[in-house]
PDB file of N, CA and C in Angstrom:
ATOM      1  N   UNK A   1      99.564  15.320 131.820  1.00  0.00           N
ATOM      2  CA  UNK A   1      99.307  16.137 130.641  1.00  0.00           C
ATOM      3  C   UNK A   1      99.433  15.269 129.402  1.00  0.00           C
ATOM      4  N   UNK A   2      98.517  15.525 128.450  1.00  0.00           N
ATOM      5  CA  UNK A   2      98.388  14.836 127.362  1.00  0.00           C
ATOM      6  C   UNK A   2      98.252  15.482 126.174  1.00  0.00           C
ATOM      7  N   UNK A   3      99.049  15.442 124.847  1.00  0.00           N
ATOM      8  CA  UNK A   3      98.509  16.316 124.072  1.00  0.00           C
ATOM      9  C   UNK A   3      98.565  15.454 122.541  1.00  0.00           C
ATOM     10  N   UNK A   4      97.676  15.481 122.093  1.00  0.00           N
ATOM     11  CA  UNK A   4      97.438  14.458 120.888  1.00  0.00           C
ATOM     12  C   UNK A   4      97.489  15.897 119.450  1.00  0.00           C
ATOM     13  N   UNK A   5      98.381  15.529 118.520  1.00  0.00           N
ATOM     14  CA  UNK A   5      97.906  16.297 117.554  1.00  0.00           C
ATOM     15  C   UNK A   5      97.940  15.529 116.211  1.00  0.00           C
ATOM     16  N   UNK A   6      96.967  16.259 115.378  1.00  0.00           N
ATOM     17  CA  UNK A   6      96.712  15.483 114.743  1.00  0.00           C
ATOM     18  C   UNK A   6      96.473  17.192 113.164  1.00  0.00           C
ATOM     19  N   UNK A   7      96.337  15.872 111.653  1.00  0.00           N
ATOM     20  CA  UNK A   7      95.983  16.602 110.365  1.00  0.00           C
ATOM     21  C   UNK A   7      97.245  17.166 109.821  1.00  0.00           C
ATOM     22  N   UNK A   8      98.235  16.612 109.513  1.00  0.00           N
ATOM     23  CA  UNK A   8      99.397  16.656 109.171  1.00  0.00           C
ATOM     24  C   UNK A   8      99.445  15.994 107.612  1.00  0.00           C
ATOM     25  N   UNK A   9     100.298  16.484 106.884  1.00  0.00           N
ATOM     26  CA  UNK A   9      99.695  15.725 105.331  1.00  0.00           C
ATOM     27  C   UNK A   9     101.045  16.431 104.653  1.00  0.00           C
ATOM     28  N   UNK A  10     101.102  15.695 103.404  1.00  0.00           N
ATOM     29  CA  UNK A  10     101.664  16.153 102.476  1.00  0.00           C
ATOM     30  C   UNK A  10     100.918  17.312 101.487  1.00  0.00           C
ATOM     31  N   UNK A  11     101.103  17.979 101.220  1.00  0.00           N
ATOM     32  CA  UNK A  11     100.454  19.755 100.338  1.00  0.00           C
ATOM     33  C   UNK A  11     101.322  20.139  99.461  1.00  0.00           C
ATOM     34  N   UNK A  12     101.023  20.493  98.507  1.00  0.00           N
ATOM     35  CA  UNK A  12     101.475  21.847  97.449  1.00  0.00           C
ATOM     36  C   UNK A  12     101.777  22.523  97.788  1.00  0.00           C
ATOM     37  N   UNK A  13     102.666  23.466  97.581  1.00  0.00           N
ATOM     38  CA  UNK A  13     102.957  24.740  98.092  1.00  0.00           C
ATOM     39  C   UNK A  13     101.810  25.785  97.449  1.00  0.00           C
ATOM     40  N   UNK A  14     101.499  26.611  98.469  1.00  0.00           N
ATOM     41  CA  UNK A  14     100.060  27.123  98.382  1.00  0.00           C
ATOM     42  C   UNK A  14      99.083  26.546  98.635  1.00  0.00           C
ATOM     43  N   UNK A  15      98.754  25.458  99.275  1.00  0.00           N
ATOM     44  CA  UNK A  15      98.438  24.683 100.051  1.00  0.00           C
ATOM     45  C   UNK A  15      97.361  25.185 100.944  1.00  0.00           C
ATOM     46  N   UNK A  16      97.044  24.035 102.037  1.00  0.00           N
ATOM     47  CA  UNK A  16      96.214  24.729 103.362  1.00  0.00           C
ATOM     48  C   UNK A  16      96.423  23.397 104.044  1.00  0.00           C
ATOM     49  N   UNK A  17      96.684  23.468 105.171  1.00  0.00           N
ATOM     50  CA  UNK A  17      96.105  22.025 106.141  1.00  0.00           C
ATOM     51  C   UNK A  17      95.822  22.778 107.221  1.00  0.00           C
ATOM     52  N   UNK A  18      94.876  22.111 108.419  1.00  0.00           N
ATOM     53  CA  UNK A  18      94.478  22.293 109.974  1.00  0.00           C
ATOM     54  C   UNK A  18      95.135  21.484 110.425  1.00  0.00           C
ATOM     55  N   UNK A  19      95.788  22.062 111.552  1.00  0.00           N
ATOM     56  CA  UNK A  19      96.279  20.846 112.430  1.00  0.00           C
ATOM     57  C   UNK A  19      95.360  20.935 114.058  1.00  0.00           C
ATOM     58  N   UNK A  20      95.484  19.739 114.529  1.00  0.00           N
ATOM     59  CA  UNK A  20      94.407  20.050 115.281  1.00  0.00           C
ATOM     60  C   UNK A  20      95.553  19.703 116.976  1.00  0.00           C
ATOM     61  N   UNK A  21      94.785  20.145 117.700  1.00  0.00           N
ATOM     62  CA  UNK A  21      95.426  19.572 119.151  1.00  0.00           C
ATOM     63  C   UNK A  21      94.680  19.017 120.219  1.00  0.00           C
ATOM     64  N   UNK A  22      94.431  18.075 120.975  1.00  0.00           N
ATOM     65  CA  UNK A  22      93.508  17.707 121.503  1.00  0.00           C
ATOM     66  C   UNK A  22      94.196  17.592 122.877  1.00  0.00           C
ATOM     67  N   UNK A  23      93.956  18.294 124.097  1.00  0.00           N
ATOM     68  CA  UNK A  23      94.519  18.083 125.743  1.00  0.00           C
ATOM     69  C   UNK A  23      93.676  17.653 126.186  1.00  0.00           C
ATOM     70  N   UNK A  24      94.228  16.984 127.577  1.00  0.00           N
ATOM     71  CA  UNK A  24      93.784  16.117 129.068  1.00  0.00           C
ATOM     72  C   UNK A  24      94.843  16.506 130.059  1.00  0.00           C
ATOM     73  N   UNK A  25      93.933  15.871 131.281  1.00  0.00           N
ATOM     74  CA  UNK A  25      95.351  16.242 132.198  1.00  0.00           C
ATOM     75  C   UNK A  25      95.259  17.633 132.930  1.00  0.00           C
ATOM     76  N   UNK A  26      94.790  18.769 132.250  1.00  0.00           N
ATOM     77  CA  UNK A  26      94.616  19.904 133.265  1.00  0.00           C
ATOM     78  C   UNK A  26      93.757  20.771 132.783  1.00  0.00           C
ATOM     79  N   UNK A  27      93.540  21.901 133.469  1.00  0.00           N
ATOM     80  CA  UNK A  27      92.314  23.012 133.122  1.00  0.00           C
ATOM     81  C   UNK A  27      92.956  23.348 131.766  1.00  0.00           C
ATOM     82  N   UNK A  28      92.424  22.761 130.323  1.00  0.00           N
ATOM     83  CA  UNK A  28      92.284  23.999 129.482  1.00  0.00           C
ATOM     84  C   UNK A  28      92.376  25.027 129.219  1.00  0.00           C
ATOM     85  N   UNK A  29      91.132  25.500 129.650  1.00  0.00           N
ATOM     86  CA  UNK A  29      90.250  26.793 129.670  1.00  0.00           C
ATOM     87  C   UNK A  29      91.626  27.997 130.108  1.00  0.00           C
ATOM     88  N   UNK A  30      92.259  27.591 131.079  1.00  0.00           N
ATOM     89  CA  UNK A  30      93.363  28.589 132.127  1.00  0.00           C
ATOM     90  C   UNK A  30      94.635  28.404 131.607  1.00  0.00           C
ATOM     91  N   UNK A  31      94.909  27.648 130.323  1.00  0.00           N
ATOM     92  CA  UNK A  31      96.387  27.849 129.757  1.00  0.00           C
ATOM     93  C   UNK A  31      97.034  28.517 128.796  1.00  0.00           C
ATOM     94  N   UNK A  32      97.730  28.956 128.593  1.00  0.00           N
ATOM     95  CA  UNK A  32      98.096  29.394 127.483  1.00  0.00           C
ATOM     96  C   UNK A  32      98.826  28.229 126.662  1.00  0.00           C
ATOM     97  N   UNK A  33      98.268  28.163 124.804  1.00  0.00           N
ATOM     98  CA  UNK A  33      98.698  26.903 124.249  1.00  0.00           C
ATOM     99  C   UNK A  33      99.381  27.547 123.121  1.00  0.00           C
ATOM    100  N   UNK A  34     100.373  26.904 122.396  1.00  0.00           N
ATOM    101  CA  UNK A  34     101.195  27.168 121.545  1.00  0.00           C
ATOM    102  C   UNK A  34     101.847  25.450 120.675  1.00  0.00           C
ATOM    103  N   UNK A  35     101.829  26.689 119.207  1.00  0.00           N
ATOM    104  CA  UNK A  35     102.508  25.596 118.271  1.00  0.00           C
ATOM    105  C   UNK A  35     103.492  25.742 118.145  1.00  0.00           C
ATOM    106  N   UNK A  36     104.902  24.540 118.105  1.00  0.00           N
ATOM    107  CA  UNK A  36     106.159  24.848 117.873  1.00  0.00           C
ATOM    108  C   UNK A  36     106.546  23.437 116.551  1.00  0.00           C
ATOM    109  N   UNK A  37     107.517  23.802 115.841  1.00  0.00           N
ATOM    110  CA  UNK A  37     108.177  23.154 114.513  1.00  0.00           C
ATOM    111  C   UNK A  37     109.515  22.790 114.908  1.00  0.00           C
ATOM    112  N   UNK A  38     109.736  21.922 113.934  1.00  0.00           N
ATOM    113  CA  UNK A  38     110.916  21.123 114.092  1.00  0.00           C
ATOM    114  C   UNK A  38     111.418  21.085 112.621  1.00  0.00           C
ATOM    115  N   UNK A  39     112.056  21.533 111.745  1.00  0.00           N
ATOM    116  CA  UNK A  39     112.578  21.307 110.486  1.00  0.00           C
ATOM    117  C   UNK A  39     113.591  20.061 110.884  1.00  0.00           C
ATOM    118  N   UNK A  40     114.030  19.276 109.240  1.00  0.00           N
ATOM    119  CA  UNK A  40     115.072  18.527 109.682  1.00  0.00           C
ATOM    120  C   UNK A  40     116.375  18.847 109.650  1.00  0.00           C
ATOM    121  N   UNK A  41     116.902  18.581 110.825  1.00  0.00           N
ATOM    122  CA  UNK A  41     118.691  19.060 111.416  1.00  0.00           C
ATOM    123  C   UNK A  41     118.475  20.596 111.702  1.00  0.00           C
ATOM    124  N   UNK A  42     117.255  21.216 112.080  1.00  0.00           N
ATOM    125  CA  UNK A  42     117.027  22.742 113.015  1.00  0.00           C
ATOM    126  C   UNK A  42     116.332  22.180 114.274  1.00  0.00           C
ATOM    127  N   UNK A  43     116.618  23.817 115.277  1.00  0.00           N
ATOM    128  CA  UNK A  43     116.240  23.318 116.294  1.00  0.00           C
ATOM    129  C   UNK A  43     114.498  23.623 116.074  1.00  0.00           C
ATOM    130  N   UNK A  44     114.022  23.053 117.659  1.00  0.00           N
ATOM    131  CA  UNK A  44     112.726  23.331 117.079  1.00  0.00           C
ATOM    132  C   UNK A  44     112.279  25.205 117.680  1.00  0.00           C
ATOM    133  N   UNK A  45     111.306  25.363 117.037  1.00  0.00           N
ATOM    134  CA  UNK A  45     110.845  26.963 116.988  1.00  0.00           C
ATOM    135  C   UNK A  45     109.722  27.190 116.956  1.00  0.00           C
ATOM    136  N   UNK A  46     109.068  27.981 117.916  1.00  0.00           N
ATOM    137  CA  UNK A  46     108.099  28.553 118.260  1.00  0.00           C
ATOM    138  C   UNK A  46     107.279  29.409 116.336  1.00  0.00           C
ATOM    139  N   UNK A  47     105.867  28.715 116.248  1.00  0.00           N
ATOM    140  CA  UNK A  47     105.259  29.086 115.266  1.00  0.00           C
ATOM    141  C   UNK A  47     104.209  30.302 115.636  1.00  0.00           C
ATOM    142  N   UNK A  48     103.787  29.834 116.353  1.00  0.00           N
ATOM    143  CA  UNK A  48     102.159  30.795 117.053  1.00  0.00           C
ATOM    144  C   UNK A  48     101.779  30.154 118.729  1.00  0.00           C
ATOM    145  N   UNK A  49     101.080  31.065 119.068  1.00  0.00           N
ATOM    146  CA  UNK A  49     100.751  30.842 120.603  1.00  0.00           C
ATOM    147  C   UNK A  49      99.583  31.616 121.192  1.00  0.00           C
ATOM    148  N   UNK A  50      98.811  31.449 122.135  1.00  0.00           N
ATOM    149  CA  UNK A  50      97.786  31.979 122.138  1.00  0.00           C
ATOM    150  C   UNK A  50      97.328  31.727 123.655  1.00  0.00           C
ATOM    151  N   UNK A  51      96.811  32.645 124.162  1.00  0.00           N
ATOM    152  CA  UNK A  51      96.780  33.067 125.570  1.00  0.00           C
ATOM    153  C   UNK A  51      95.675  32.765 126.193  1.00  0.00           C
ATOM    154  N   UNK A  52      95.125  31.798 127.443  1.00  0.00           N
ATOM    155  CA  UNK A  52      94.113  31.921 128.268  1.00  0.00           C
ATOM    156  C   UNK A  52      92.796  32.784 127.684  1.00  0.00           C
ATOM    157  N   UNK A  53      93.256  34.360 127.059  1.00  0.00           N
ATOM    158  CA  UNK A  53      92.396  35.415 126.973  1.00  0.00           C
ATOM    159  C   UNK A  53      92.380  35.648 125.368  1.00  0.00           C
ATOM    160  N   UNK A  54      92.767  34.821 125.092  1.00  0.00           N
ATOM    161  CA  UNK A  54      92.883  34.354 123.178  1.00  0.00           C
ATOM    162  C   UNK A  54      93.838  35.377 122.056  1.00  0.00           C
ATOM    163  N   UNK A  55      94.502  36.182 123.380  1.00  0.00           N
ATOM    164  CA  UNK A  55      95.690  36.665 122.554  1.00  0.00           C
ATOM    165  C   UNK A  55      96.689  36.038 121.866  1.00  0.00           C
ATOM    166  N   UNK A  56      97.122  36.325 120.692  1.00  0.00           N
ATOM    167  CA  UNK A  56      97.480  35.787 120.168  1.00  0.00           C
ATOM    168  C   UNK A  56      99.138  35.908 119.152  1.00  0.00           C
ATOM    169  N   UNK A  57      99.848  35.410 118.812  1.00  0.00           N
ATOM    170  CA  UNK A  57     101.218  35.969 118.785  1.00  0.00           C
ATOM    171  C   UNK A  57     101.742  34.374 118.009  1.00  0.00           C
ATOM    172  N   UNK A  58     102.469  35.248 116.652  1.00  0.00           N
ATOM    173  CA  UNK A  58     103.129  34.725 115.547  1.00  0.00           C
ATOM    174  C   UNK A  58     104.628  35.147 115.506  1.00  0.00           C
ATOM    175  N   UNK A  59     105.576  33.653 114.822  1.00  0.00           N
ATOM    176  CA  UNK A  59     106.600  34.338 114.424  1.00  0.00           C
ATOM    177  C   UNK A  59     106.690  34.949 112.885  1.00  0.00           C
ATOM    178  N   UNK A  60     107.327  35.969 112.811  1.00  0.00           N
ATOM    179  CA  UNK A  60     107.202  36.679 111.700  1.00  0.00           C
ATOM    180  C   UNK A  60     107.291  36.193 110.505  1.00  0.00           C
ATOM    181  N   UNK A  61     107.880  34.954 110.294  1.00  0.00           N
ATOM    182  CA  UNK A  61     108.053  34.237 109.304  1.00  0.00           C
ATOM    183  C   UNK A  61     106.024  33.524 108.602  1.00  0.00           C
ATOM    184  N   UNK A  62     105.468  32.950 109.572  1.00  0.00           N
ATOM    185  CA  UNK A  62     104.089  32.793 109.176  1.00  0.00           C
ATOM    186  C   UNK A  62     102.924  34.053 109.119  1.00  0.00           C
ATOM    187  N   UNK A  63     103.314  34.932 110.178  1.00  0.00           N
ATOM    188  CA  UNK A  63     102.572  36.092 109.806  1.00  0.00           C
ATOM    189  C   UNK A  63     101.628  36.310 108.780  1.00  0.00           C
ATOM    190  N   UNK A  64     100.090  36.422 108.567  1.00  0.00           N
ATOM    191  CA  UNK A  64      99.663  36.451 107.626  1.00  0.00           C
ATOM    192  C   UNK A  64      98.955  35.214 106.845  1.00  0.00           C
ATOM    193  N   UNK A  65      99.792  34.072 107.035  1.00  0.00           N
ATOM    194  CA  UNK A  65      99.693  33.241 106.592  1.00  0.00           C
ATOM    195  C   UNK A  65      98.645  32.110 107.573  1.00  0.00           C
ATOM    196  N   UNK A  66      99.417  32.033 108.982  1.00  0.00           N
ATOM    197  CA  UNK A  66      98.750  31.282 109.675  1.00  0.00           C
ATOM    198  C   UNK A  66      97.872  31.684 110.973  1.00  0.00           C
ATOM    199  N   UNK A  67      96.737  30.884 111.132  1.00  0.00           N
ATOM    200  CA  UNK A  67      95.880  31.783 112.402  1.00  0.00           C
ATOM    201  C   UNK A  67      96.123  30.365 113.280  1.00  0.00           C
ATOM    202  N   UNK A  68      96.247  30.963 114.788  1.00  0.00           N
ATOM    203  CA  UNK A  68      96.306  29.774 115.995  1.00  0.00           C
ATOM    204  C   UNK A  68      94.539  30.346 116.425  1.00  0.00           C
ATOM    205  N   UNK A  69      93.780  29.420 116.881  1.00  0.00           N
ATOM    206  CA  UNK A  69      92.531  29.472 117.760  1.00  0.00           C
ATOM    207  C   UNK A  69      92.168  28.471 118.424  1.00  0.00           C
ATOM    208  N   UNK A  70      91.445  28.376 118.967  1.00  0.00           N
ATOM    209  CA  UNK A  70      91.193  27.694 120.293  1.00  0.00           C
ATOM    210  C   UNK A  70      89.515  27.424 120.744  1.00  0.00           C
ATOM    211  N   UNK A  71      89.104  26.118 121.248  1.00  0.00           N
ATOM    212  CA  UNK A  71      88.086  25.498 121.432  1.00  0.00           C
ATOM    213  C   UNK A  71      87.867  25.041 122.569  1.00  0.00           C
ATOM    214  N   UNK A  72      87.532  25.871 123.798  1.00  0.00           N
ATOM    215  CA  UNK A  72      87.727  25.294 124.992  1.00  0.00           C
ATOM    216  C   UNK A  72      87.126  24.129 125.413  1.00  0.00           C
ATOM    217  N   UNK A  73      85.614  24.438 125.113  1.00  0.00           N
ATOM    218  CA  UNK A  73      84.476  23.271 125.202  1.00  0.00           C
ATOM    219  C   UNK A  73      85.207  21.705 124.772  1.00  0.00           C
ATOM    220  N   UNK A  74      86.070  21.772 123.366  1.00  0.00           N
ATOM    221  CA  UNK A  74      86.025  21.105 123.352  1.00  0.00           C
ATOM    222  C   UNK A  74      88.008  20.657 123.770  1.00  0.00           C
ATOM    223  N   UNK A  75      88.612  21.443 124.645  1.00  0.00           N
ATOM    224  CA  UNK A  75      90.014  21.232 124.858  1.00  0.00           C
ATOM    225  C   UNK A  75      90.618  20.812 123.803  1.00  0.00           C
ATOM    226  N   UNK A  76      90.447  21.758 122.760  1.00  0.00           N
ATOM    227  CA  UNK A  76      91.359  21.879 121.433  1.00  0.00           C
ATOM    228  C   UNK A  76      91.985  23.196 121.038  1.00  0.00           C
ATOM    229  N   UNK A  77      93.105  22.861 120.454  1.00  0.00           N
ATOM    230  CA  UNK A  77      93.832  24.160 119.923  1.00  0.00           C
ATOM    231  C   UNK A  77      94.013  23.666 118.694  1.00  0.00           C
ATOM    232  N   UNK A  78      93.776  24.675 117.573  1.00  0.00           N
ATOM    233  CA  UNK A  78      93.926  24.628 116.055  1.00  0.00           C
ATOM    234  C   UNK A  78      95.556  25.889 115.789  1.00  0.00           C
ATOM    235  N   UNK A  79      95.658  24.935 114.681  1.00  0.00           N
ATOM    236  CA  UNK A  79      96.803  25.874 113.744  1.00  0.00           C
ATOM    237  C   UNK A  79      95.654  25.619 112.415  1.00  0.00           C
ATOM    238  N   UNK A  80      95.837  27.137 111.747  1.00  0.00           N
ATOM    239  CA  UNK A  80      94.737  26.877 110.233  1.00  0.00           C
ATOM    240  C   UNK A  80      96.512  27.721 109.685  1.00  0.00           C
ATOM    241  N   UNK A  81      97.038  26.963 108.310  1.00  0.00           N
ATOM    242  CA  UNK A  81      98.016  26.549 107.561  1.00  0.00           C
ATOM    243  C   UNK A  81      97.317  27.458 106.342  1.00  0.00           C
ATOM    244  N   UNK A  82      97.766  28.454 105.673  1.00  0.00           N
ATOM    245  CA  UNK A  82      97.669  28.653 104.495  1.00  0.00           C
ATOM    246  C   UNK A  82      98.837  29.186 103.617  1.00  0.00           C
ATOM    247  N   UNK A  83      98.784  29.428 102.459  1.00  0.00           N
ATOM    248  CA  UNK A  83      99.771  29.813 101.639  1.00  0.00           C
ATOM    249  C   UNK A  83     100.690  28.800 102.127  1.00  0.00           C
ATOM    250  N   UNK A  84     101.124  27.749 102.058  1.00  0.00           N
ATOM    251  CA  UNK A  84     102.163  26.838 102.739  1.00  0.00           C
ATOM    252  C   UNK A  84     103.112  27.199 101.580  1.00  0.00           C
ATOM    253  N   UNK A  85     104.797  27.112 102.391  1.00  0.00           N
ATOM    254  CA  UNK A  85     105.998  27.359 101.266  1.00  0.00           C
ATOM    255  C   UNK A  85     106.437  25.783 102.119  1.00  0.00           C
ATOM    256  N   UNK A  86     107.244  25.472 100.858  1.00  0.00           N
ATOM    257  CA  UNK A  86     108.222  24.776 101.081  1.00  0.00           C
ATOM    258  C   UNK A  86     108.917  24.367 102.255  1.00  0.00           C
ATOM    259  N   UNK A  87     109.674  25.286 102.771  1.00  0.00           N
ATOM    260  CA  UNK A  87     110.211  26.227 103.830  1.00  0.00           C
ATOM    261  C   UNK A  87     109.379  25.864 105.102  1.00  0.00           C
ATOM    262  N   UNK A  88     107.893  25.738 105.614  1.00  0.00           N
ATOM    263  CA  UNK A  88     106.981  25.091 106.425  1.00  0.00           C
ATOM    264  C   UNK A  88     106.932  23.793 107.098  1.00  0.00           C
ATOM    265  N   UNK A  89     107.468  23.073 105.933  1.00  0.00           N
ATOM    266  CA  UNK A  89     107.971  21.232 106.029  1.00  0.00           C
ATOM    267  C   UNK A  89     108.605  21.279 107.799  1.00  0.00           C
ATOM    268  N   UNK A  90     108.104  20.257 108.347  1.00  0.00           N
ATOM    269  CA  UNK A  90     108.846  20.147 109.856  1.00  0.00           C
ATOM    270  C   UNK A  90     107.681  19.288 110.376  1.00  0.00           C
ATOM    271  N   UNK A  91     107.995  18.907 111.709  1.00  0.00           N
ATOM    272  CA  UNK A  91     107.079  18.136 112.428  1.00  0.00           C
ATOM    273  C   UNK A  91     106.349  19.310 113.573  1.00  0.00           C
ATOM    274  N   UNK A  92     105.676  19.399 113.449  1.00  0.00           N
ATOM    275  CA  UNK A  92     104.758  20.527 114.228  1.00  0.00           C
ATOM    276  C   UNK A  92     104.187  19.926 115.600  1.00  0.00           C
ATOM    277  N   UNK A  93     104.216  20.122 116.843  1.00  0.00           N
ATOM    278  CA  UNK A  93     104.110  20.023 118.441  1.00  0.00           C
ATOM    279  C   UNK A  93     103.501  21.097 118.444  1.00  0.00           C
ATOM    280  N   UNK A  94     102.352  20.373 119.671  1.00  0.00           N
ATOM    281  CA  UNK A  94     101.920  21.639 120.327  1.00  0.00           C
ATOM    282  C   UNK A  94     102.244  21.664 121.734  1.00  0.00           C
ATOM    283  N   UNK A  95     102.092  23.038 122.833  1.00  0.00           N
ATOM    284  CA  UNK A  95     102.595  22.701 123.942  1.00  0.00           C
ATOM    285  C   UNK A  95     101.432  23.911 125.048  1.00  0.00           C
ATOM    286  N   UNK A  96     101.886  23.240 125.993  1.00  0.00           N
ATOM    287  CA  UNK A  96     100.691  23.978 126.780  1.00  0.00           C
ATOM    288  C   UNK A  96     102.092  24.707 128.131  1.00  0.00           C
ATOM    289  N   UNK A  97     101.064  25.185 128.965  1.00  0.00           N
ATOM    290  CA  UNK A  97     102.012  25.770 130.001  1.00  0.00           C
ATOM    291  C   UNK A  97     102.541  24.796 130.827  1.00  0.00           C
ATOM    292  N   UNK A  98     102.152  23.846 130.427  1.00  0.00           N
ATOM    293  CA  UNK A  98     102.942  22.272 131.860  1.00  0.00           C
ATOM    294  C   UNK A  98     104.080  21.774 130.692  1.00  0.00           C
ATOM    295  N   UNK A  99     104.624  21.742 131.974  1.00  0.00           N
ATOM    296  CA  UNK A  99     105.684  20.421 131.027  1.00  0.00           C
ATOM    297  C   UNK A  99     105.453  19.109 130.152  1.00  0.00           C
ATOM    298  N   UNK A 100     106.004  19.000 129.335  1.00  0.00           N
ATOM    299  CA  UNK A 100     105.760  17.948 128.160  1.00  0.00           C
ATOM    300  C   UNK A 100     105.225  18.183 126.650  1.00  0.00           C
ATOM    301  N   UNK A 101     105.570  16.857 125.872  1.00  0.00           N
ATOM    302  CA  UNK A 101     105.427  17.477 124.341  1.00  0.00           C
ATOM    303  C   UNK A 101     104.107  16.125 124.066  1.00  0.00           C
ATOM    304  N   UNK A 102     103.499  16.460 122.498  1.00  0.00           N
ATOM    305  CA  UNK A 102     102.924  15.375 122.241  1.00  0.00           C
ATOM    306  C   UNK A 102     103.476  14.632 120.710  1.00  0.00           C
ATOM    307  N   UNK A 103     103.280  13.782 119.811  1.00  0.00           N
ATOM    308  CA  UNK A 103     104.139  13.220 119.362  1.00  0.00           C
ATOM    309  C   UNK A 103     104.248  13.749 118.170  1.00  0.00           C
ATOM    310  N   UNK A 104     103.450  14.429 118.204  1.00  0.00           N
ATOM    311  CA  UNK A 104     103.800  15.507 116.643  1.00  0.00           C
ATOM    312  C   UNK A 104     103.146  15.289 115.574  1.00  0.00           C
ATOM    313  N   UNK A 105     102.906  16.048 114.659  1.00  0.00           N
ATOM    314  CA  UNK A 105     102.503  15.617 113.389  1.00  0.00           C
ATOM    315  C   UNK A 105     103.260  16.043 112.327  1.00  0.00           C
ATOM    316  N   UNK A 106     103.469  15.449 111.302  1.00  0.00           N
ATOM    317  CA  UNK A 106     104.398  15.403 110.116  1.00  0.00           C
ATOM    318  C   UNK A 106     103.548  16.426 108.903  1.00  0.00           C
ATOM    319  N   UNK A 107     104.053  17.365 108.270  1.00  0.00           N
ATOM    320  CA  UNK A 107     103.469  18.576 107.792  1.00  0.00           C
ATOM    321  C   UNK A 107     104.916  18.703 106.622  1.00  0.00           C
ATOM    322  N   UNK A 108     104.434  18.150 105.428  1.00  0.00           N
ATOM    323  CA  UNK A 108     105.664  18.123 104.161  1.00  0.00           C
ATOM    324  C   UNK A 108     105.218  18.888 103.378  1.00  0.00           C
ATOM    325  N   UNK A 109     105.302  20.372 102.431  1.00  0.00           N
ATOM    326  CA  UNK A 109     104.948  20.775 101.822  1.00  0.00           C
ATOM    327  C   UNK A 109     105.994  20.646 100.817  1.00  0.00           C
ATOM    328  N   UNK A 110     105.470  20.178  99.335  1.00  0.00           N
ATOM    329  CA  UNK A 110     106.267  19.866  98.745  1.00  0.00           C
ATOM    330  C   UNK A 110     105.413  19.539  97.275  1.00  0.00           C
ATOM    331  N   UNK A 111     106.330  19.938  96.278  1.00  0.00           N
ATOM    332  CA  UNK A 111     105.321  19.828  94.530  1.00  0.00           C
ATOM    333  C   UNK A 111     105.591  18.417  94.099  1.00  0.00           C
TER     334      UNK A 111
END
């Protein structure tokens, strides 16, 4: 399993970035994929996640703010970032239903 993510940046608060996810390694199409955060000195925490059948499920804190979707063709999973607070700053992972992480991308929102 392989998971490359990528589009991580420094932003304004009120902001927008995509982060992107790119897998190998197993069927796509049949997983359920999810974004998880890492603030610094917190543990890390489940952001959004999204199902084989493109259901989809936020923690209440981004609600509103952020959409998870998915590109099978091309074995990608997106996070689309808007209204960014402060509060957002963390290293963002994505994760699939197999074991393992990929190396993250760095996501600083900050004036």
């Amino acid at each position: 399993v392989q998971l490359v993510e990528s589009g991580g940046g420094l932003v304004q608060p009120g902001g927008s970035l995509r982060l992107s996810c790119t897998a190998s390694g197993f069927t796509f199409s049949n997983s359920d994929m999810s974004w998880y955060r890492q603030a610094p000195g917190k543990q890390r925490e489940l952001v959004a996640a999204i199902t084989s059948g493109t259901i989809t499920h936020y923690a209440d804190s981004v609600k509103g703010r952020f959409t998870i979707f998915r590109d099978n063709a091309k074995n990608t999973v997106f996070l689309q970032m808007n209204s960014l607070k402060t509060e957002d700053t963390g290293v963002y992972y994505c994760k699939s239903a197999w074991p393992g992480w990929g190396q993250g991308t760095q996501v600083t929102v900050s004036s």
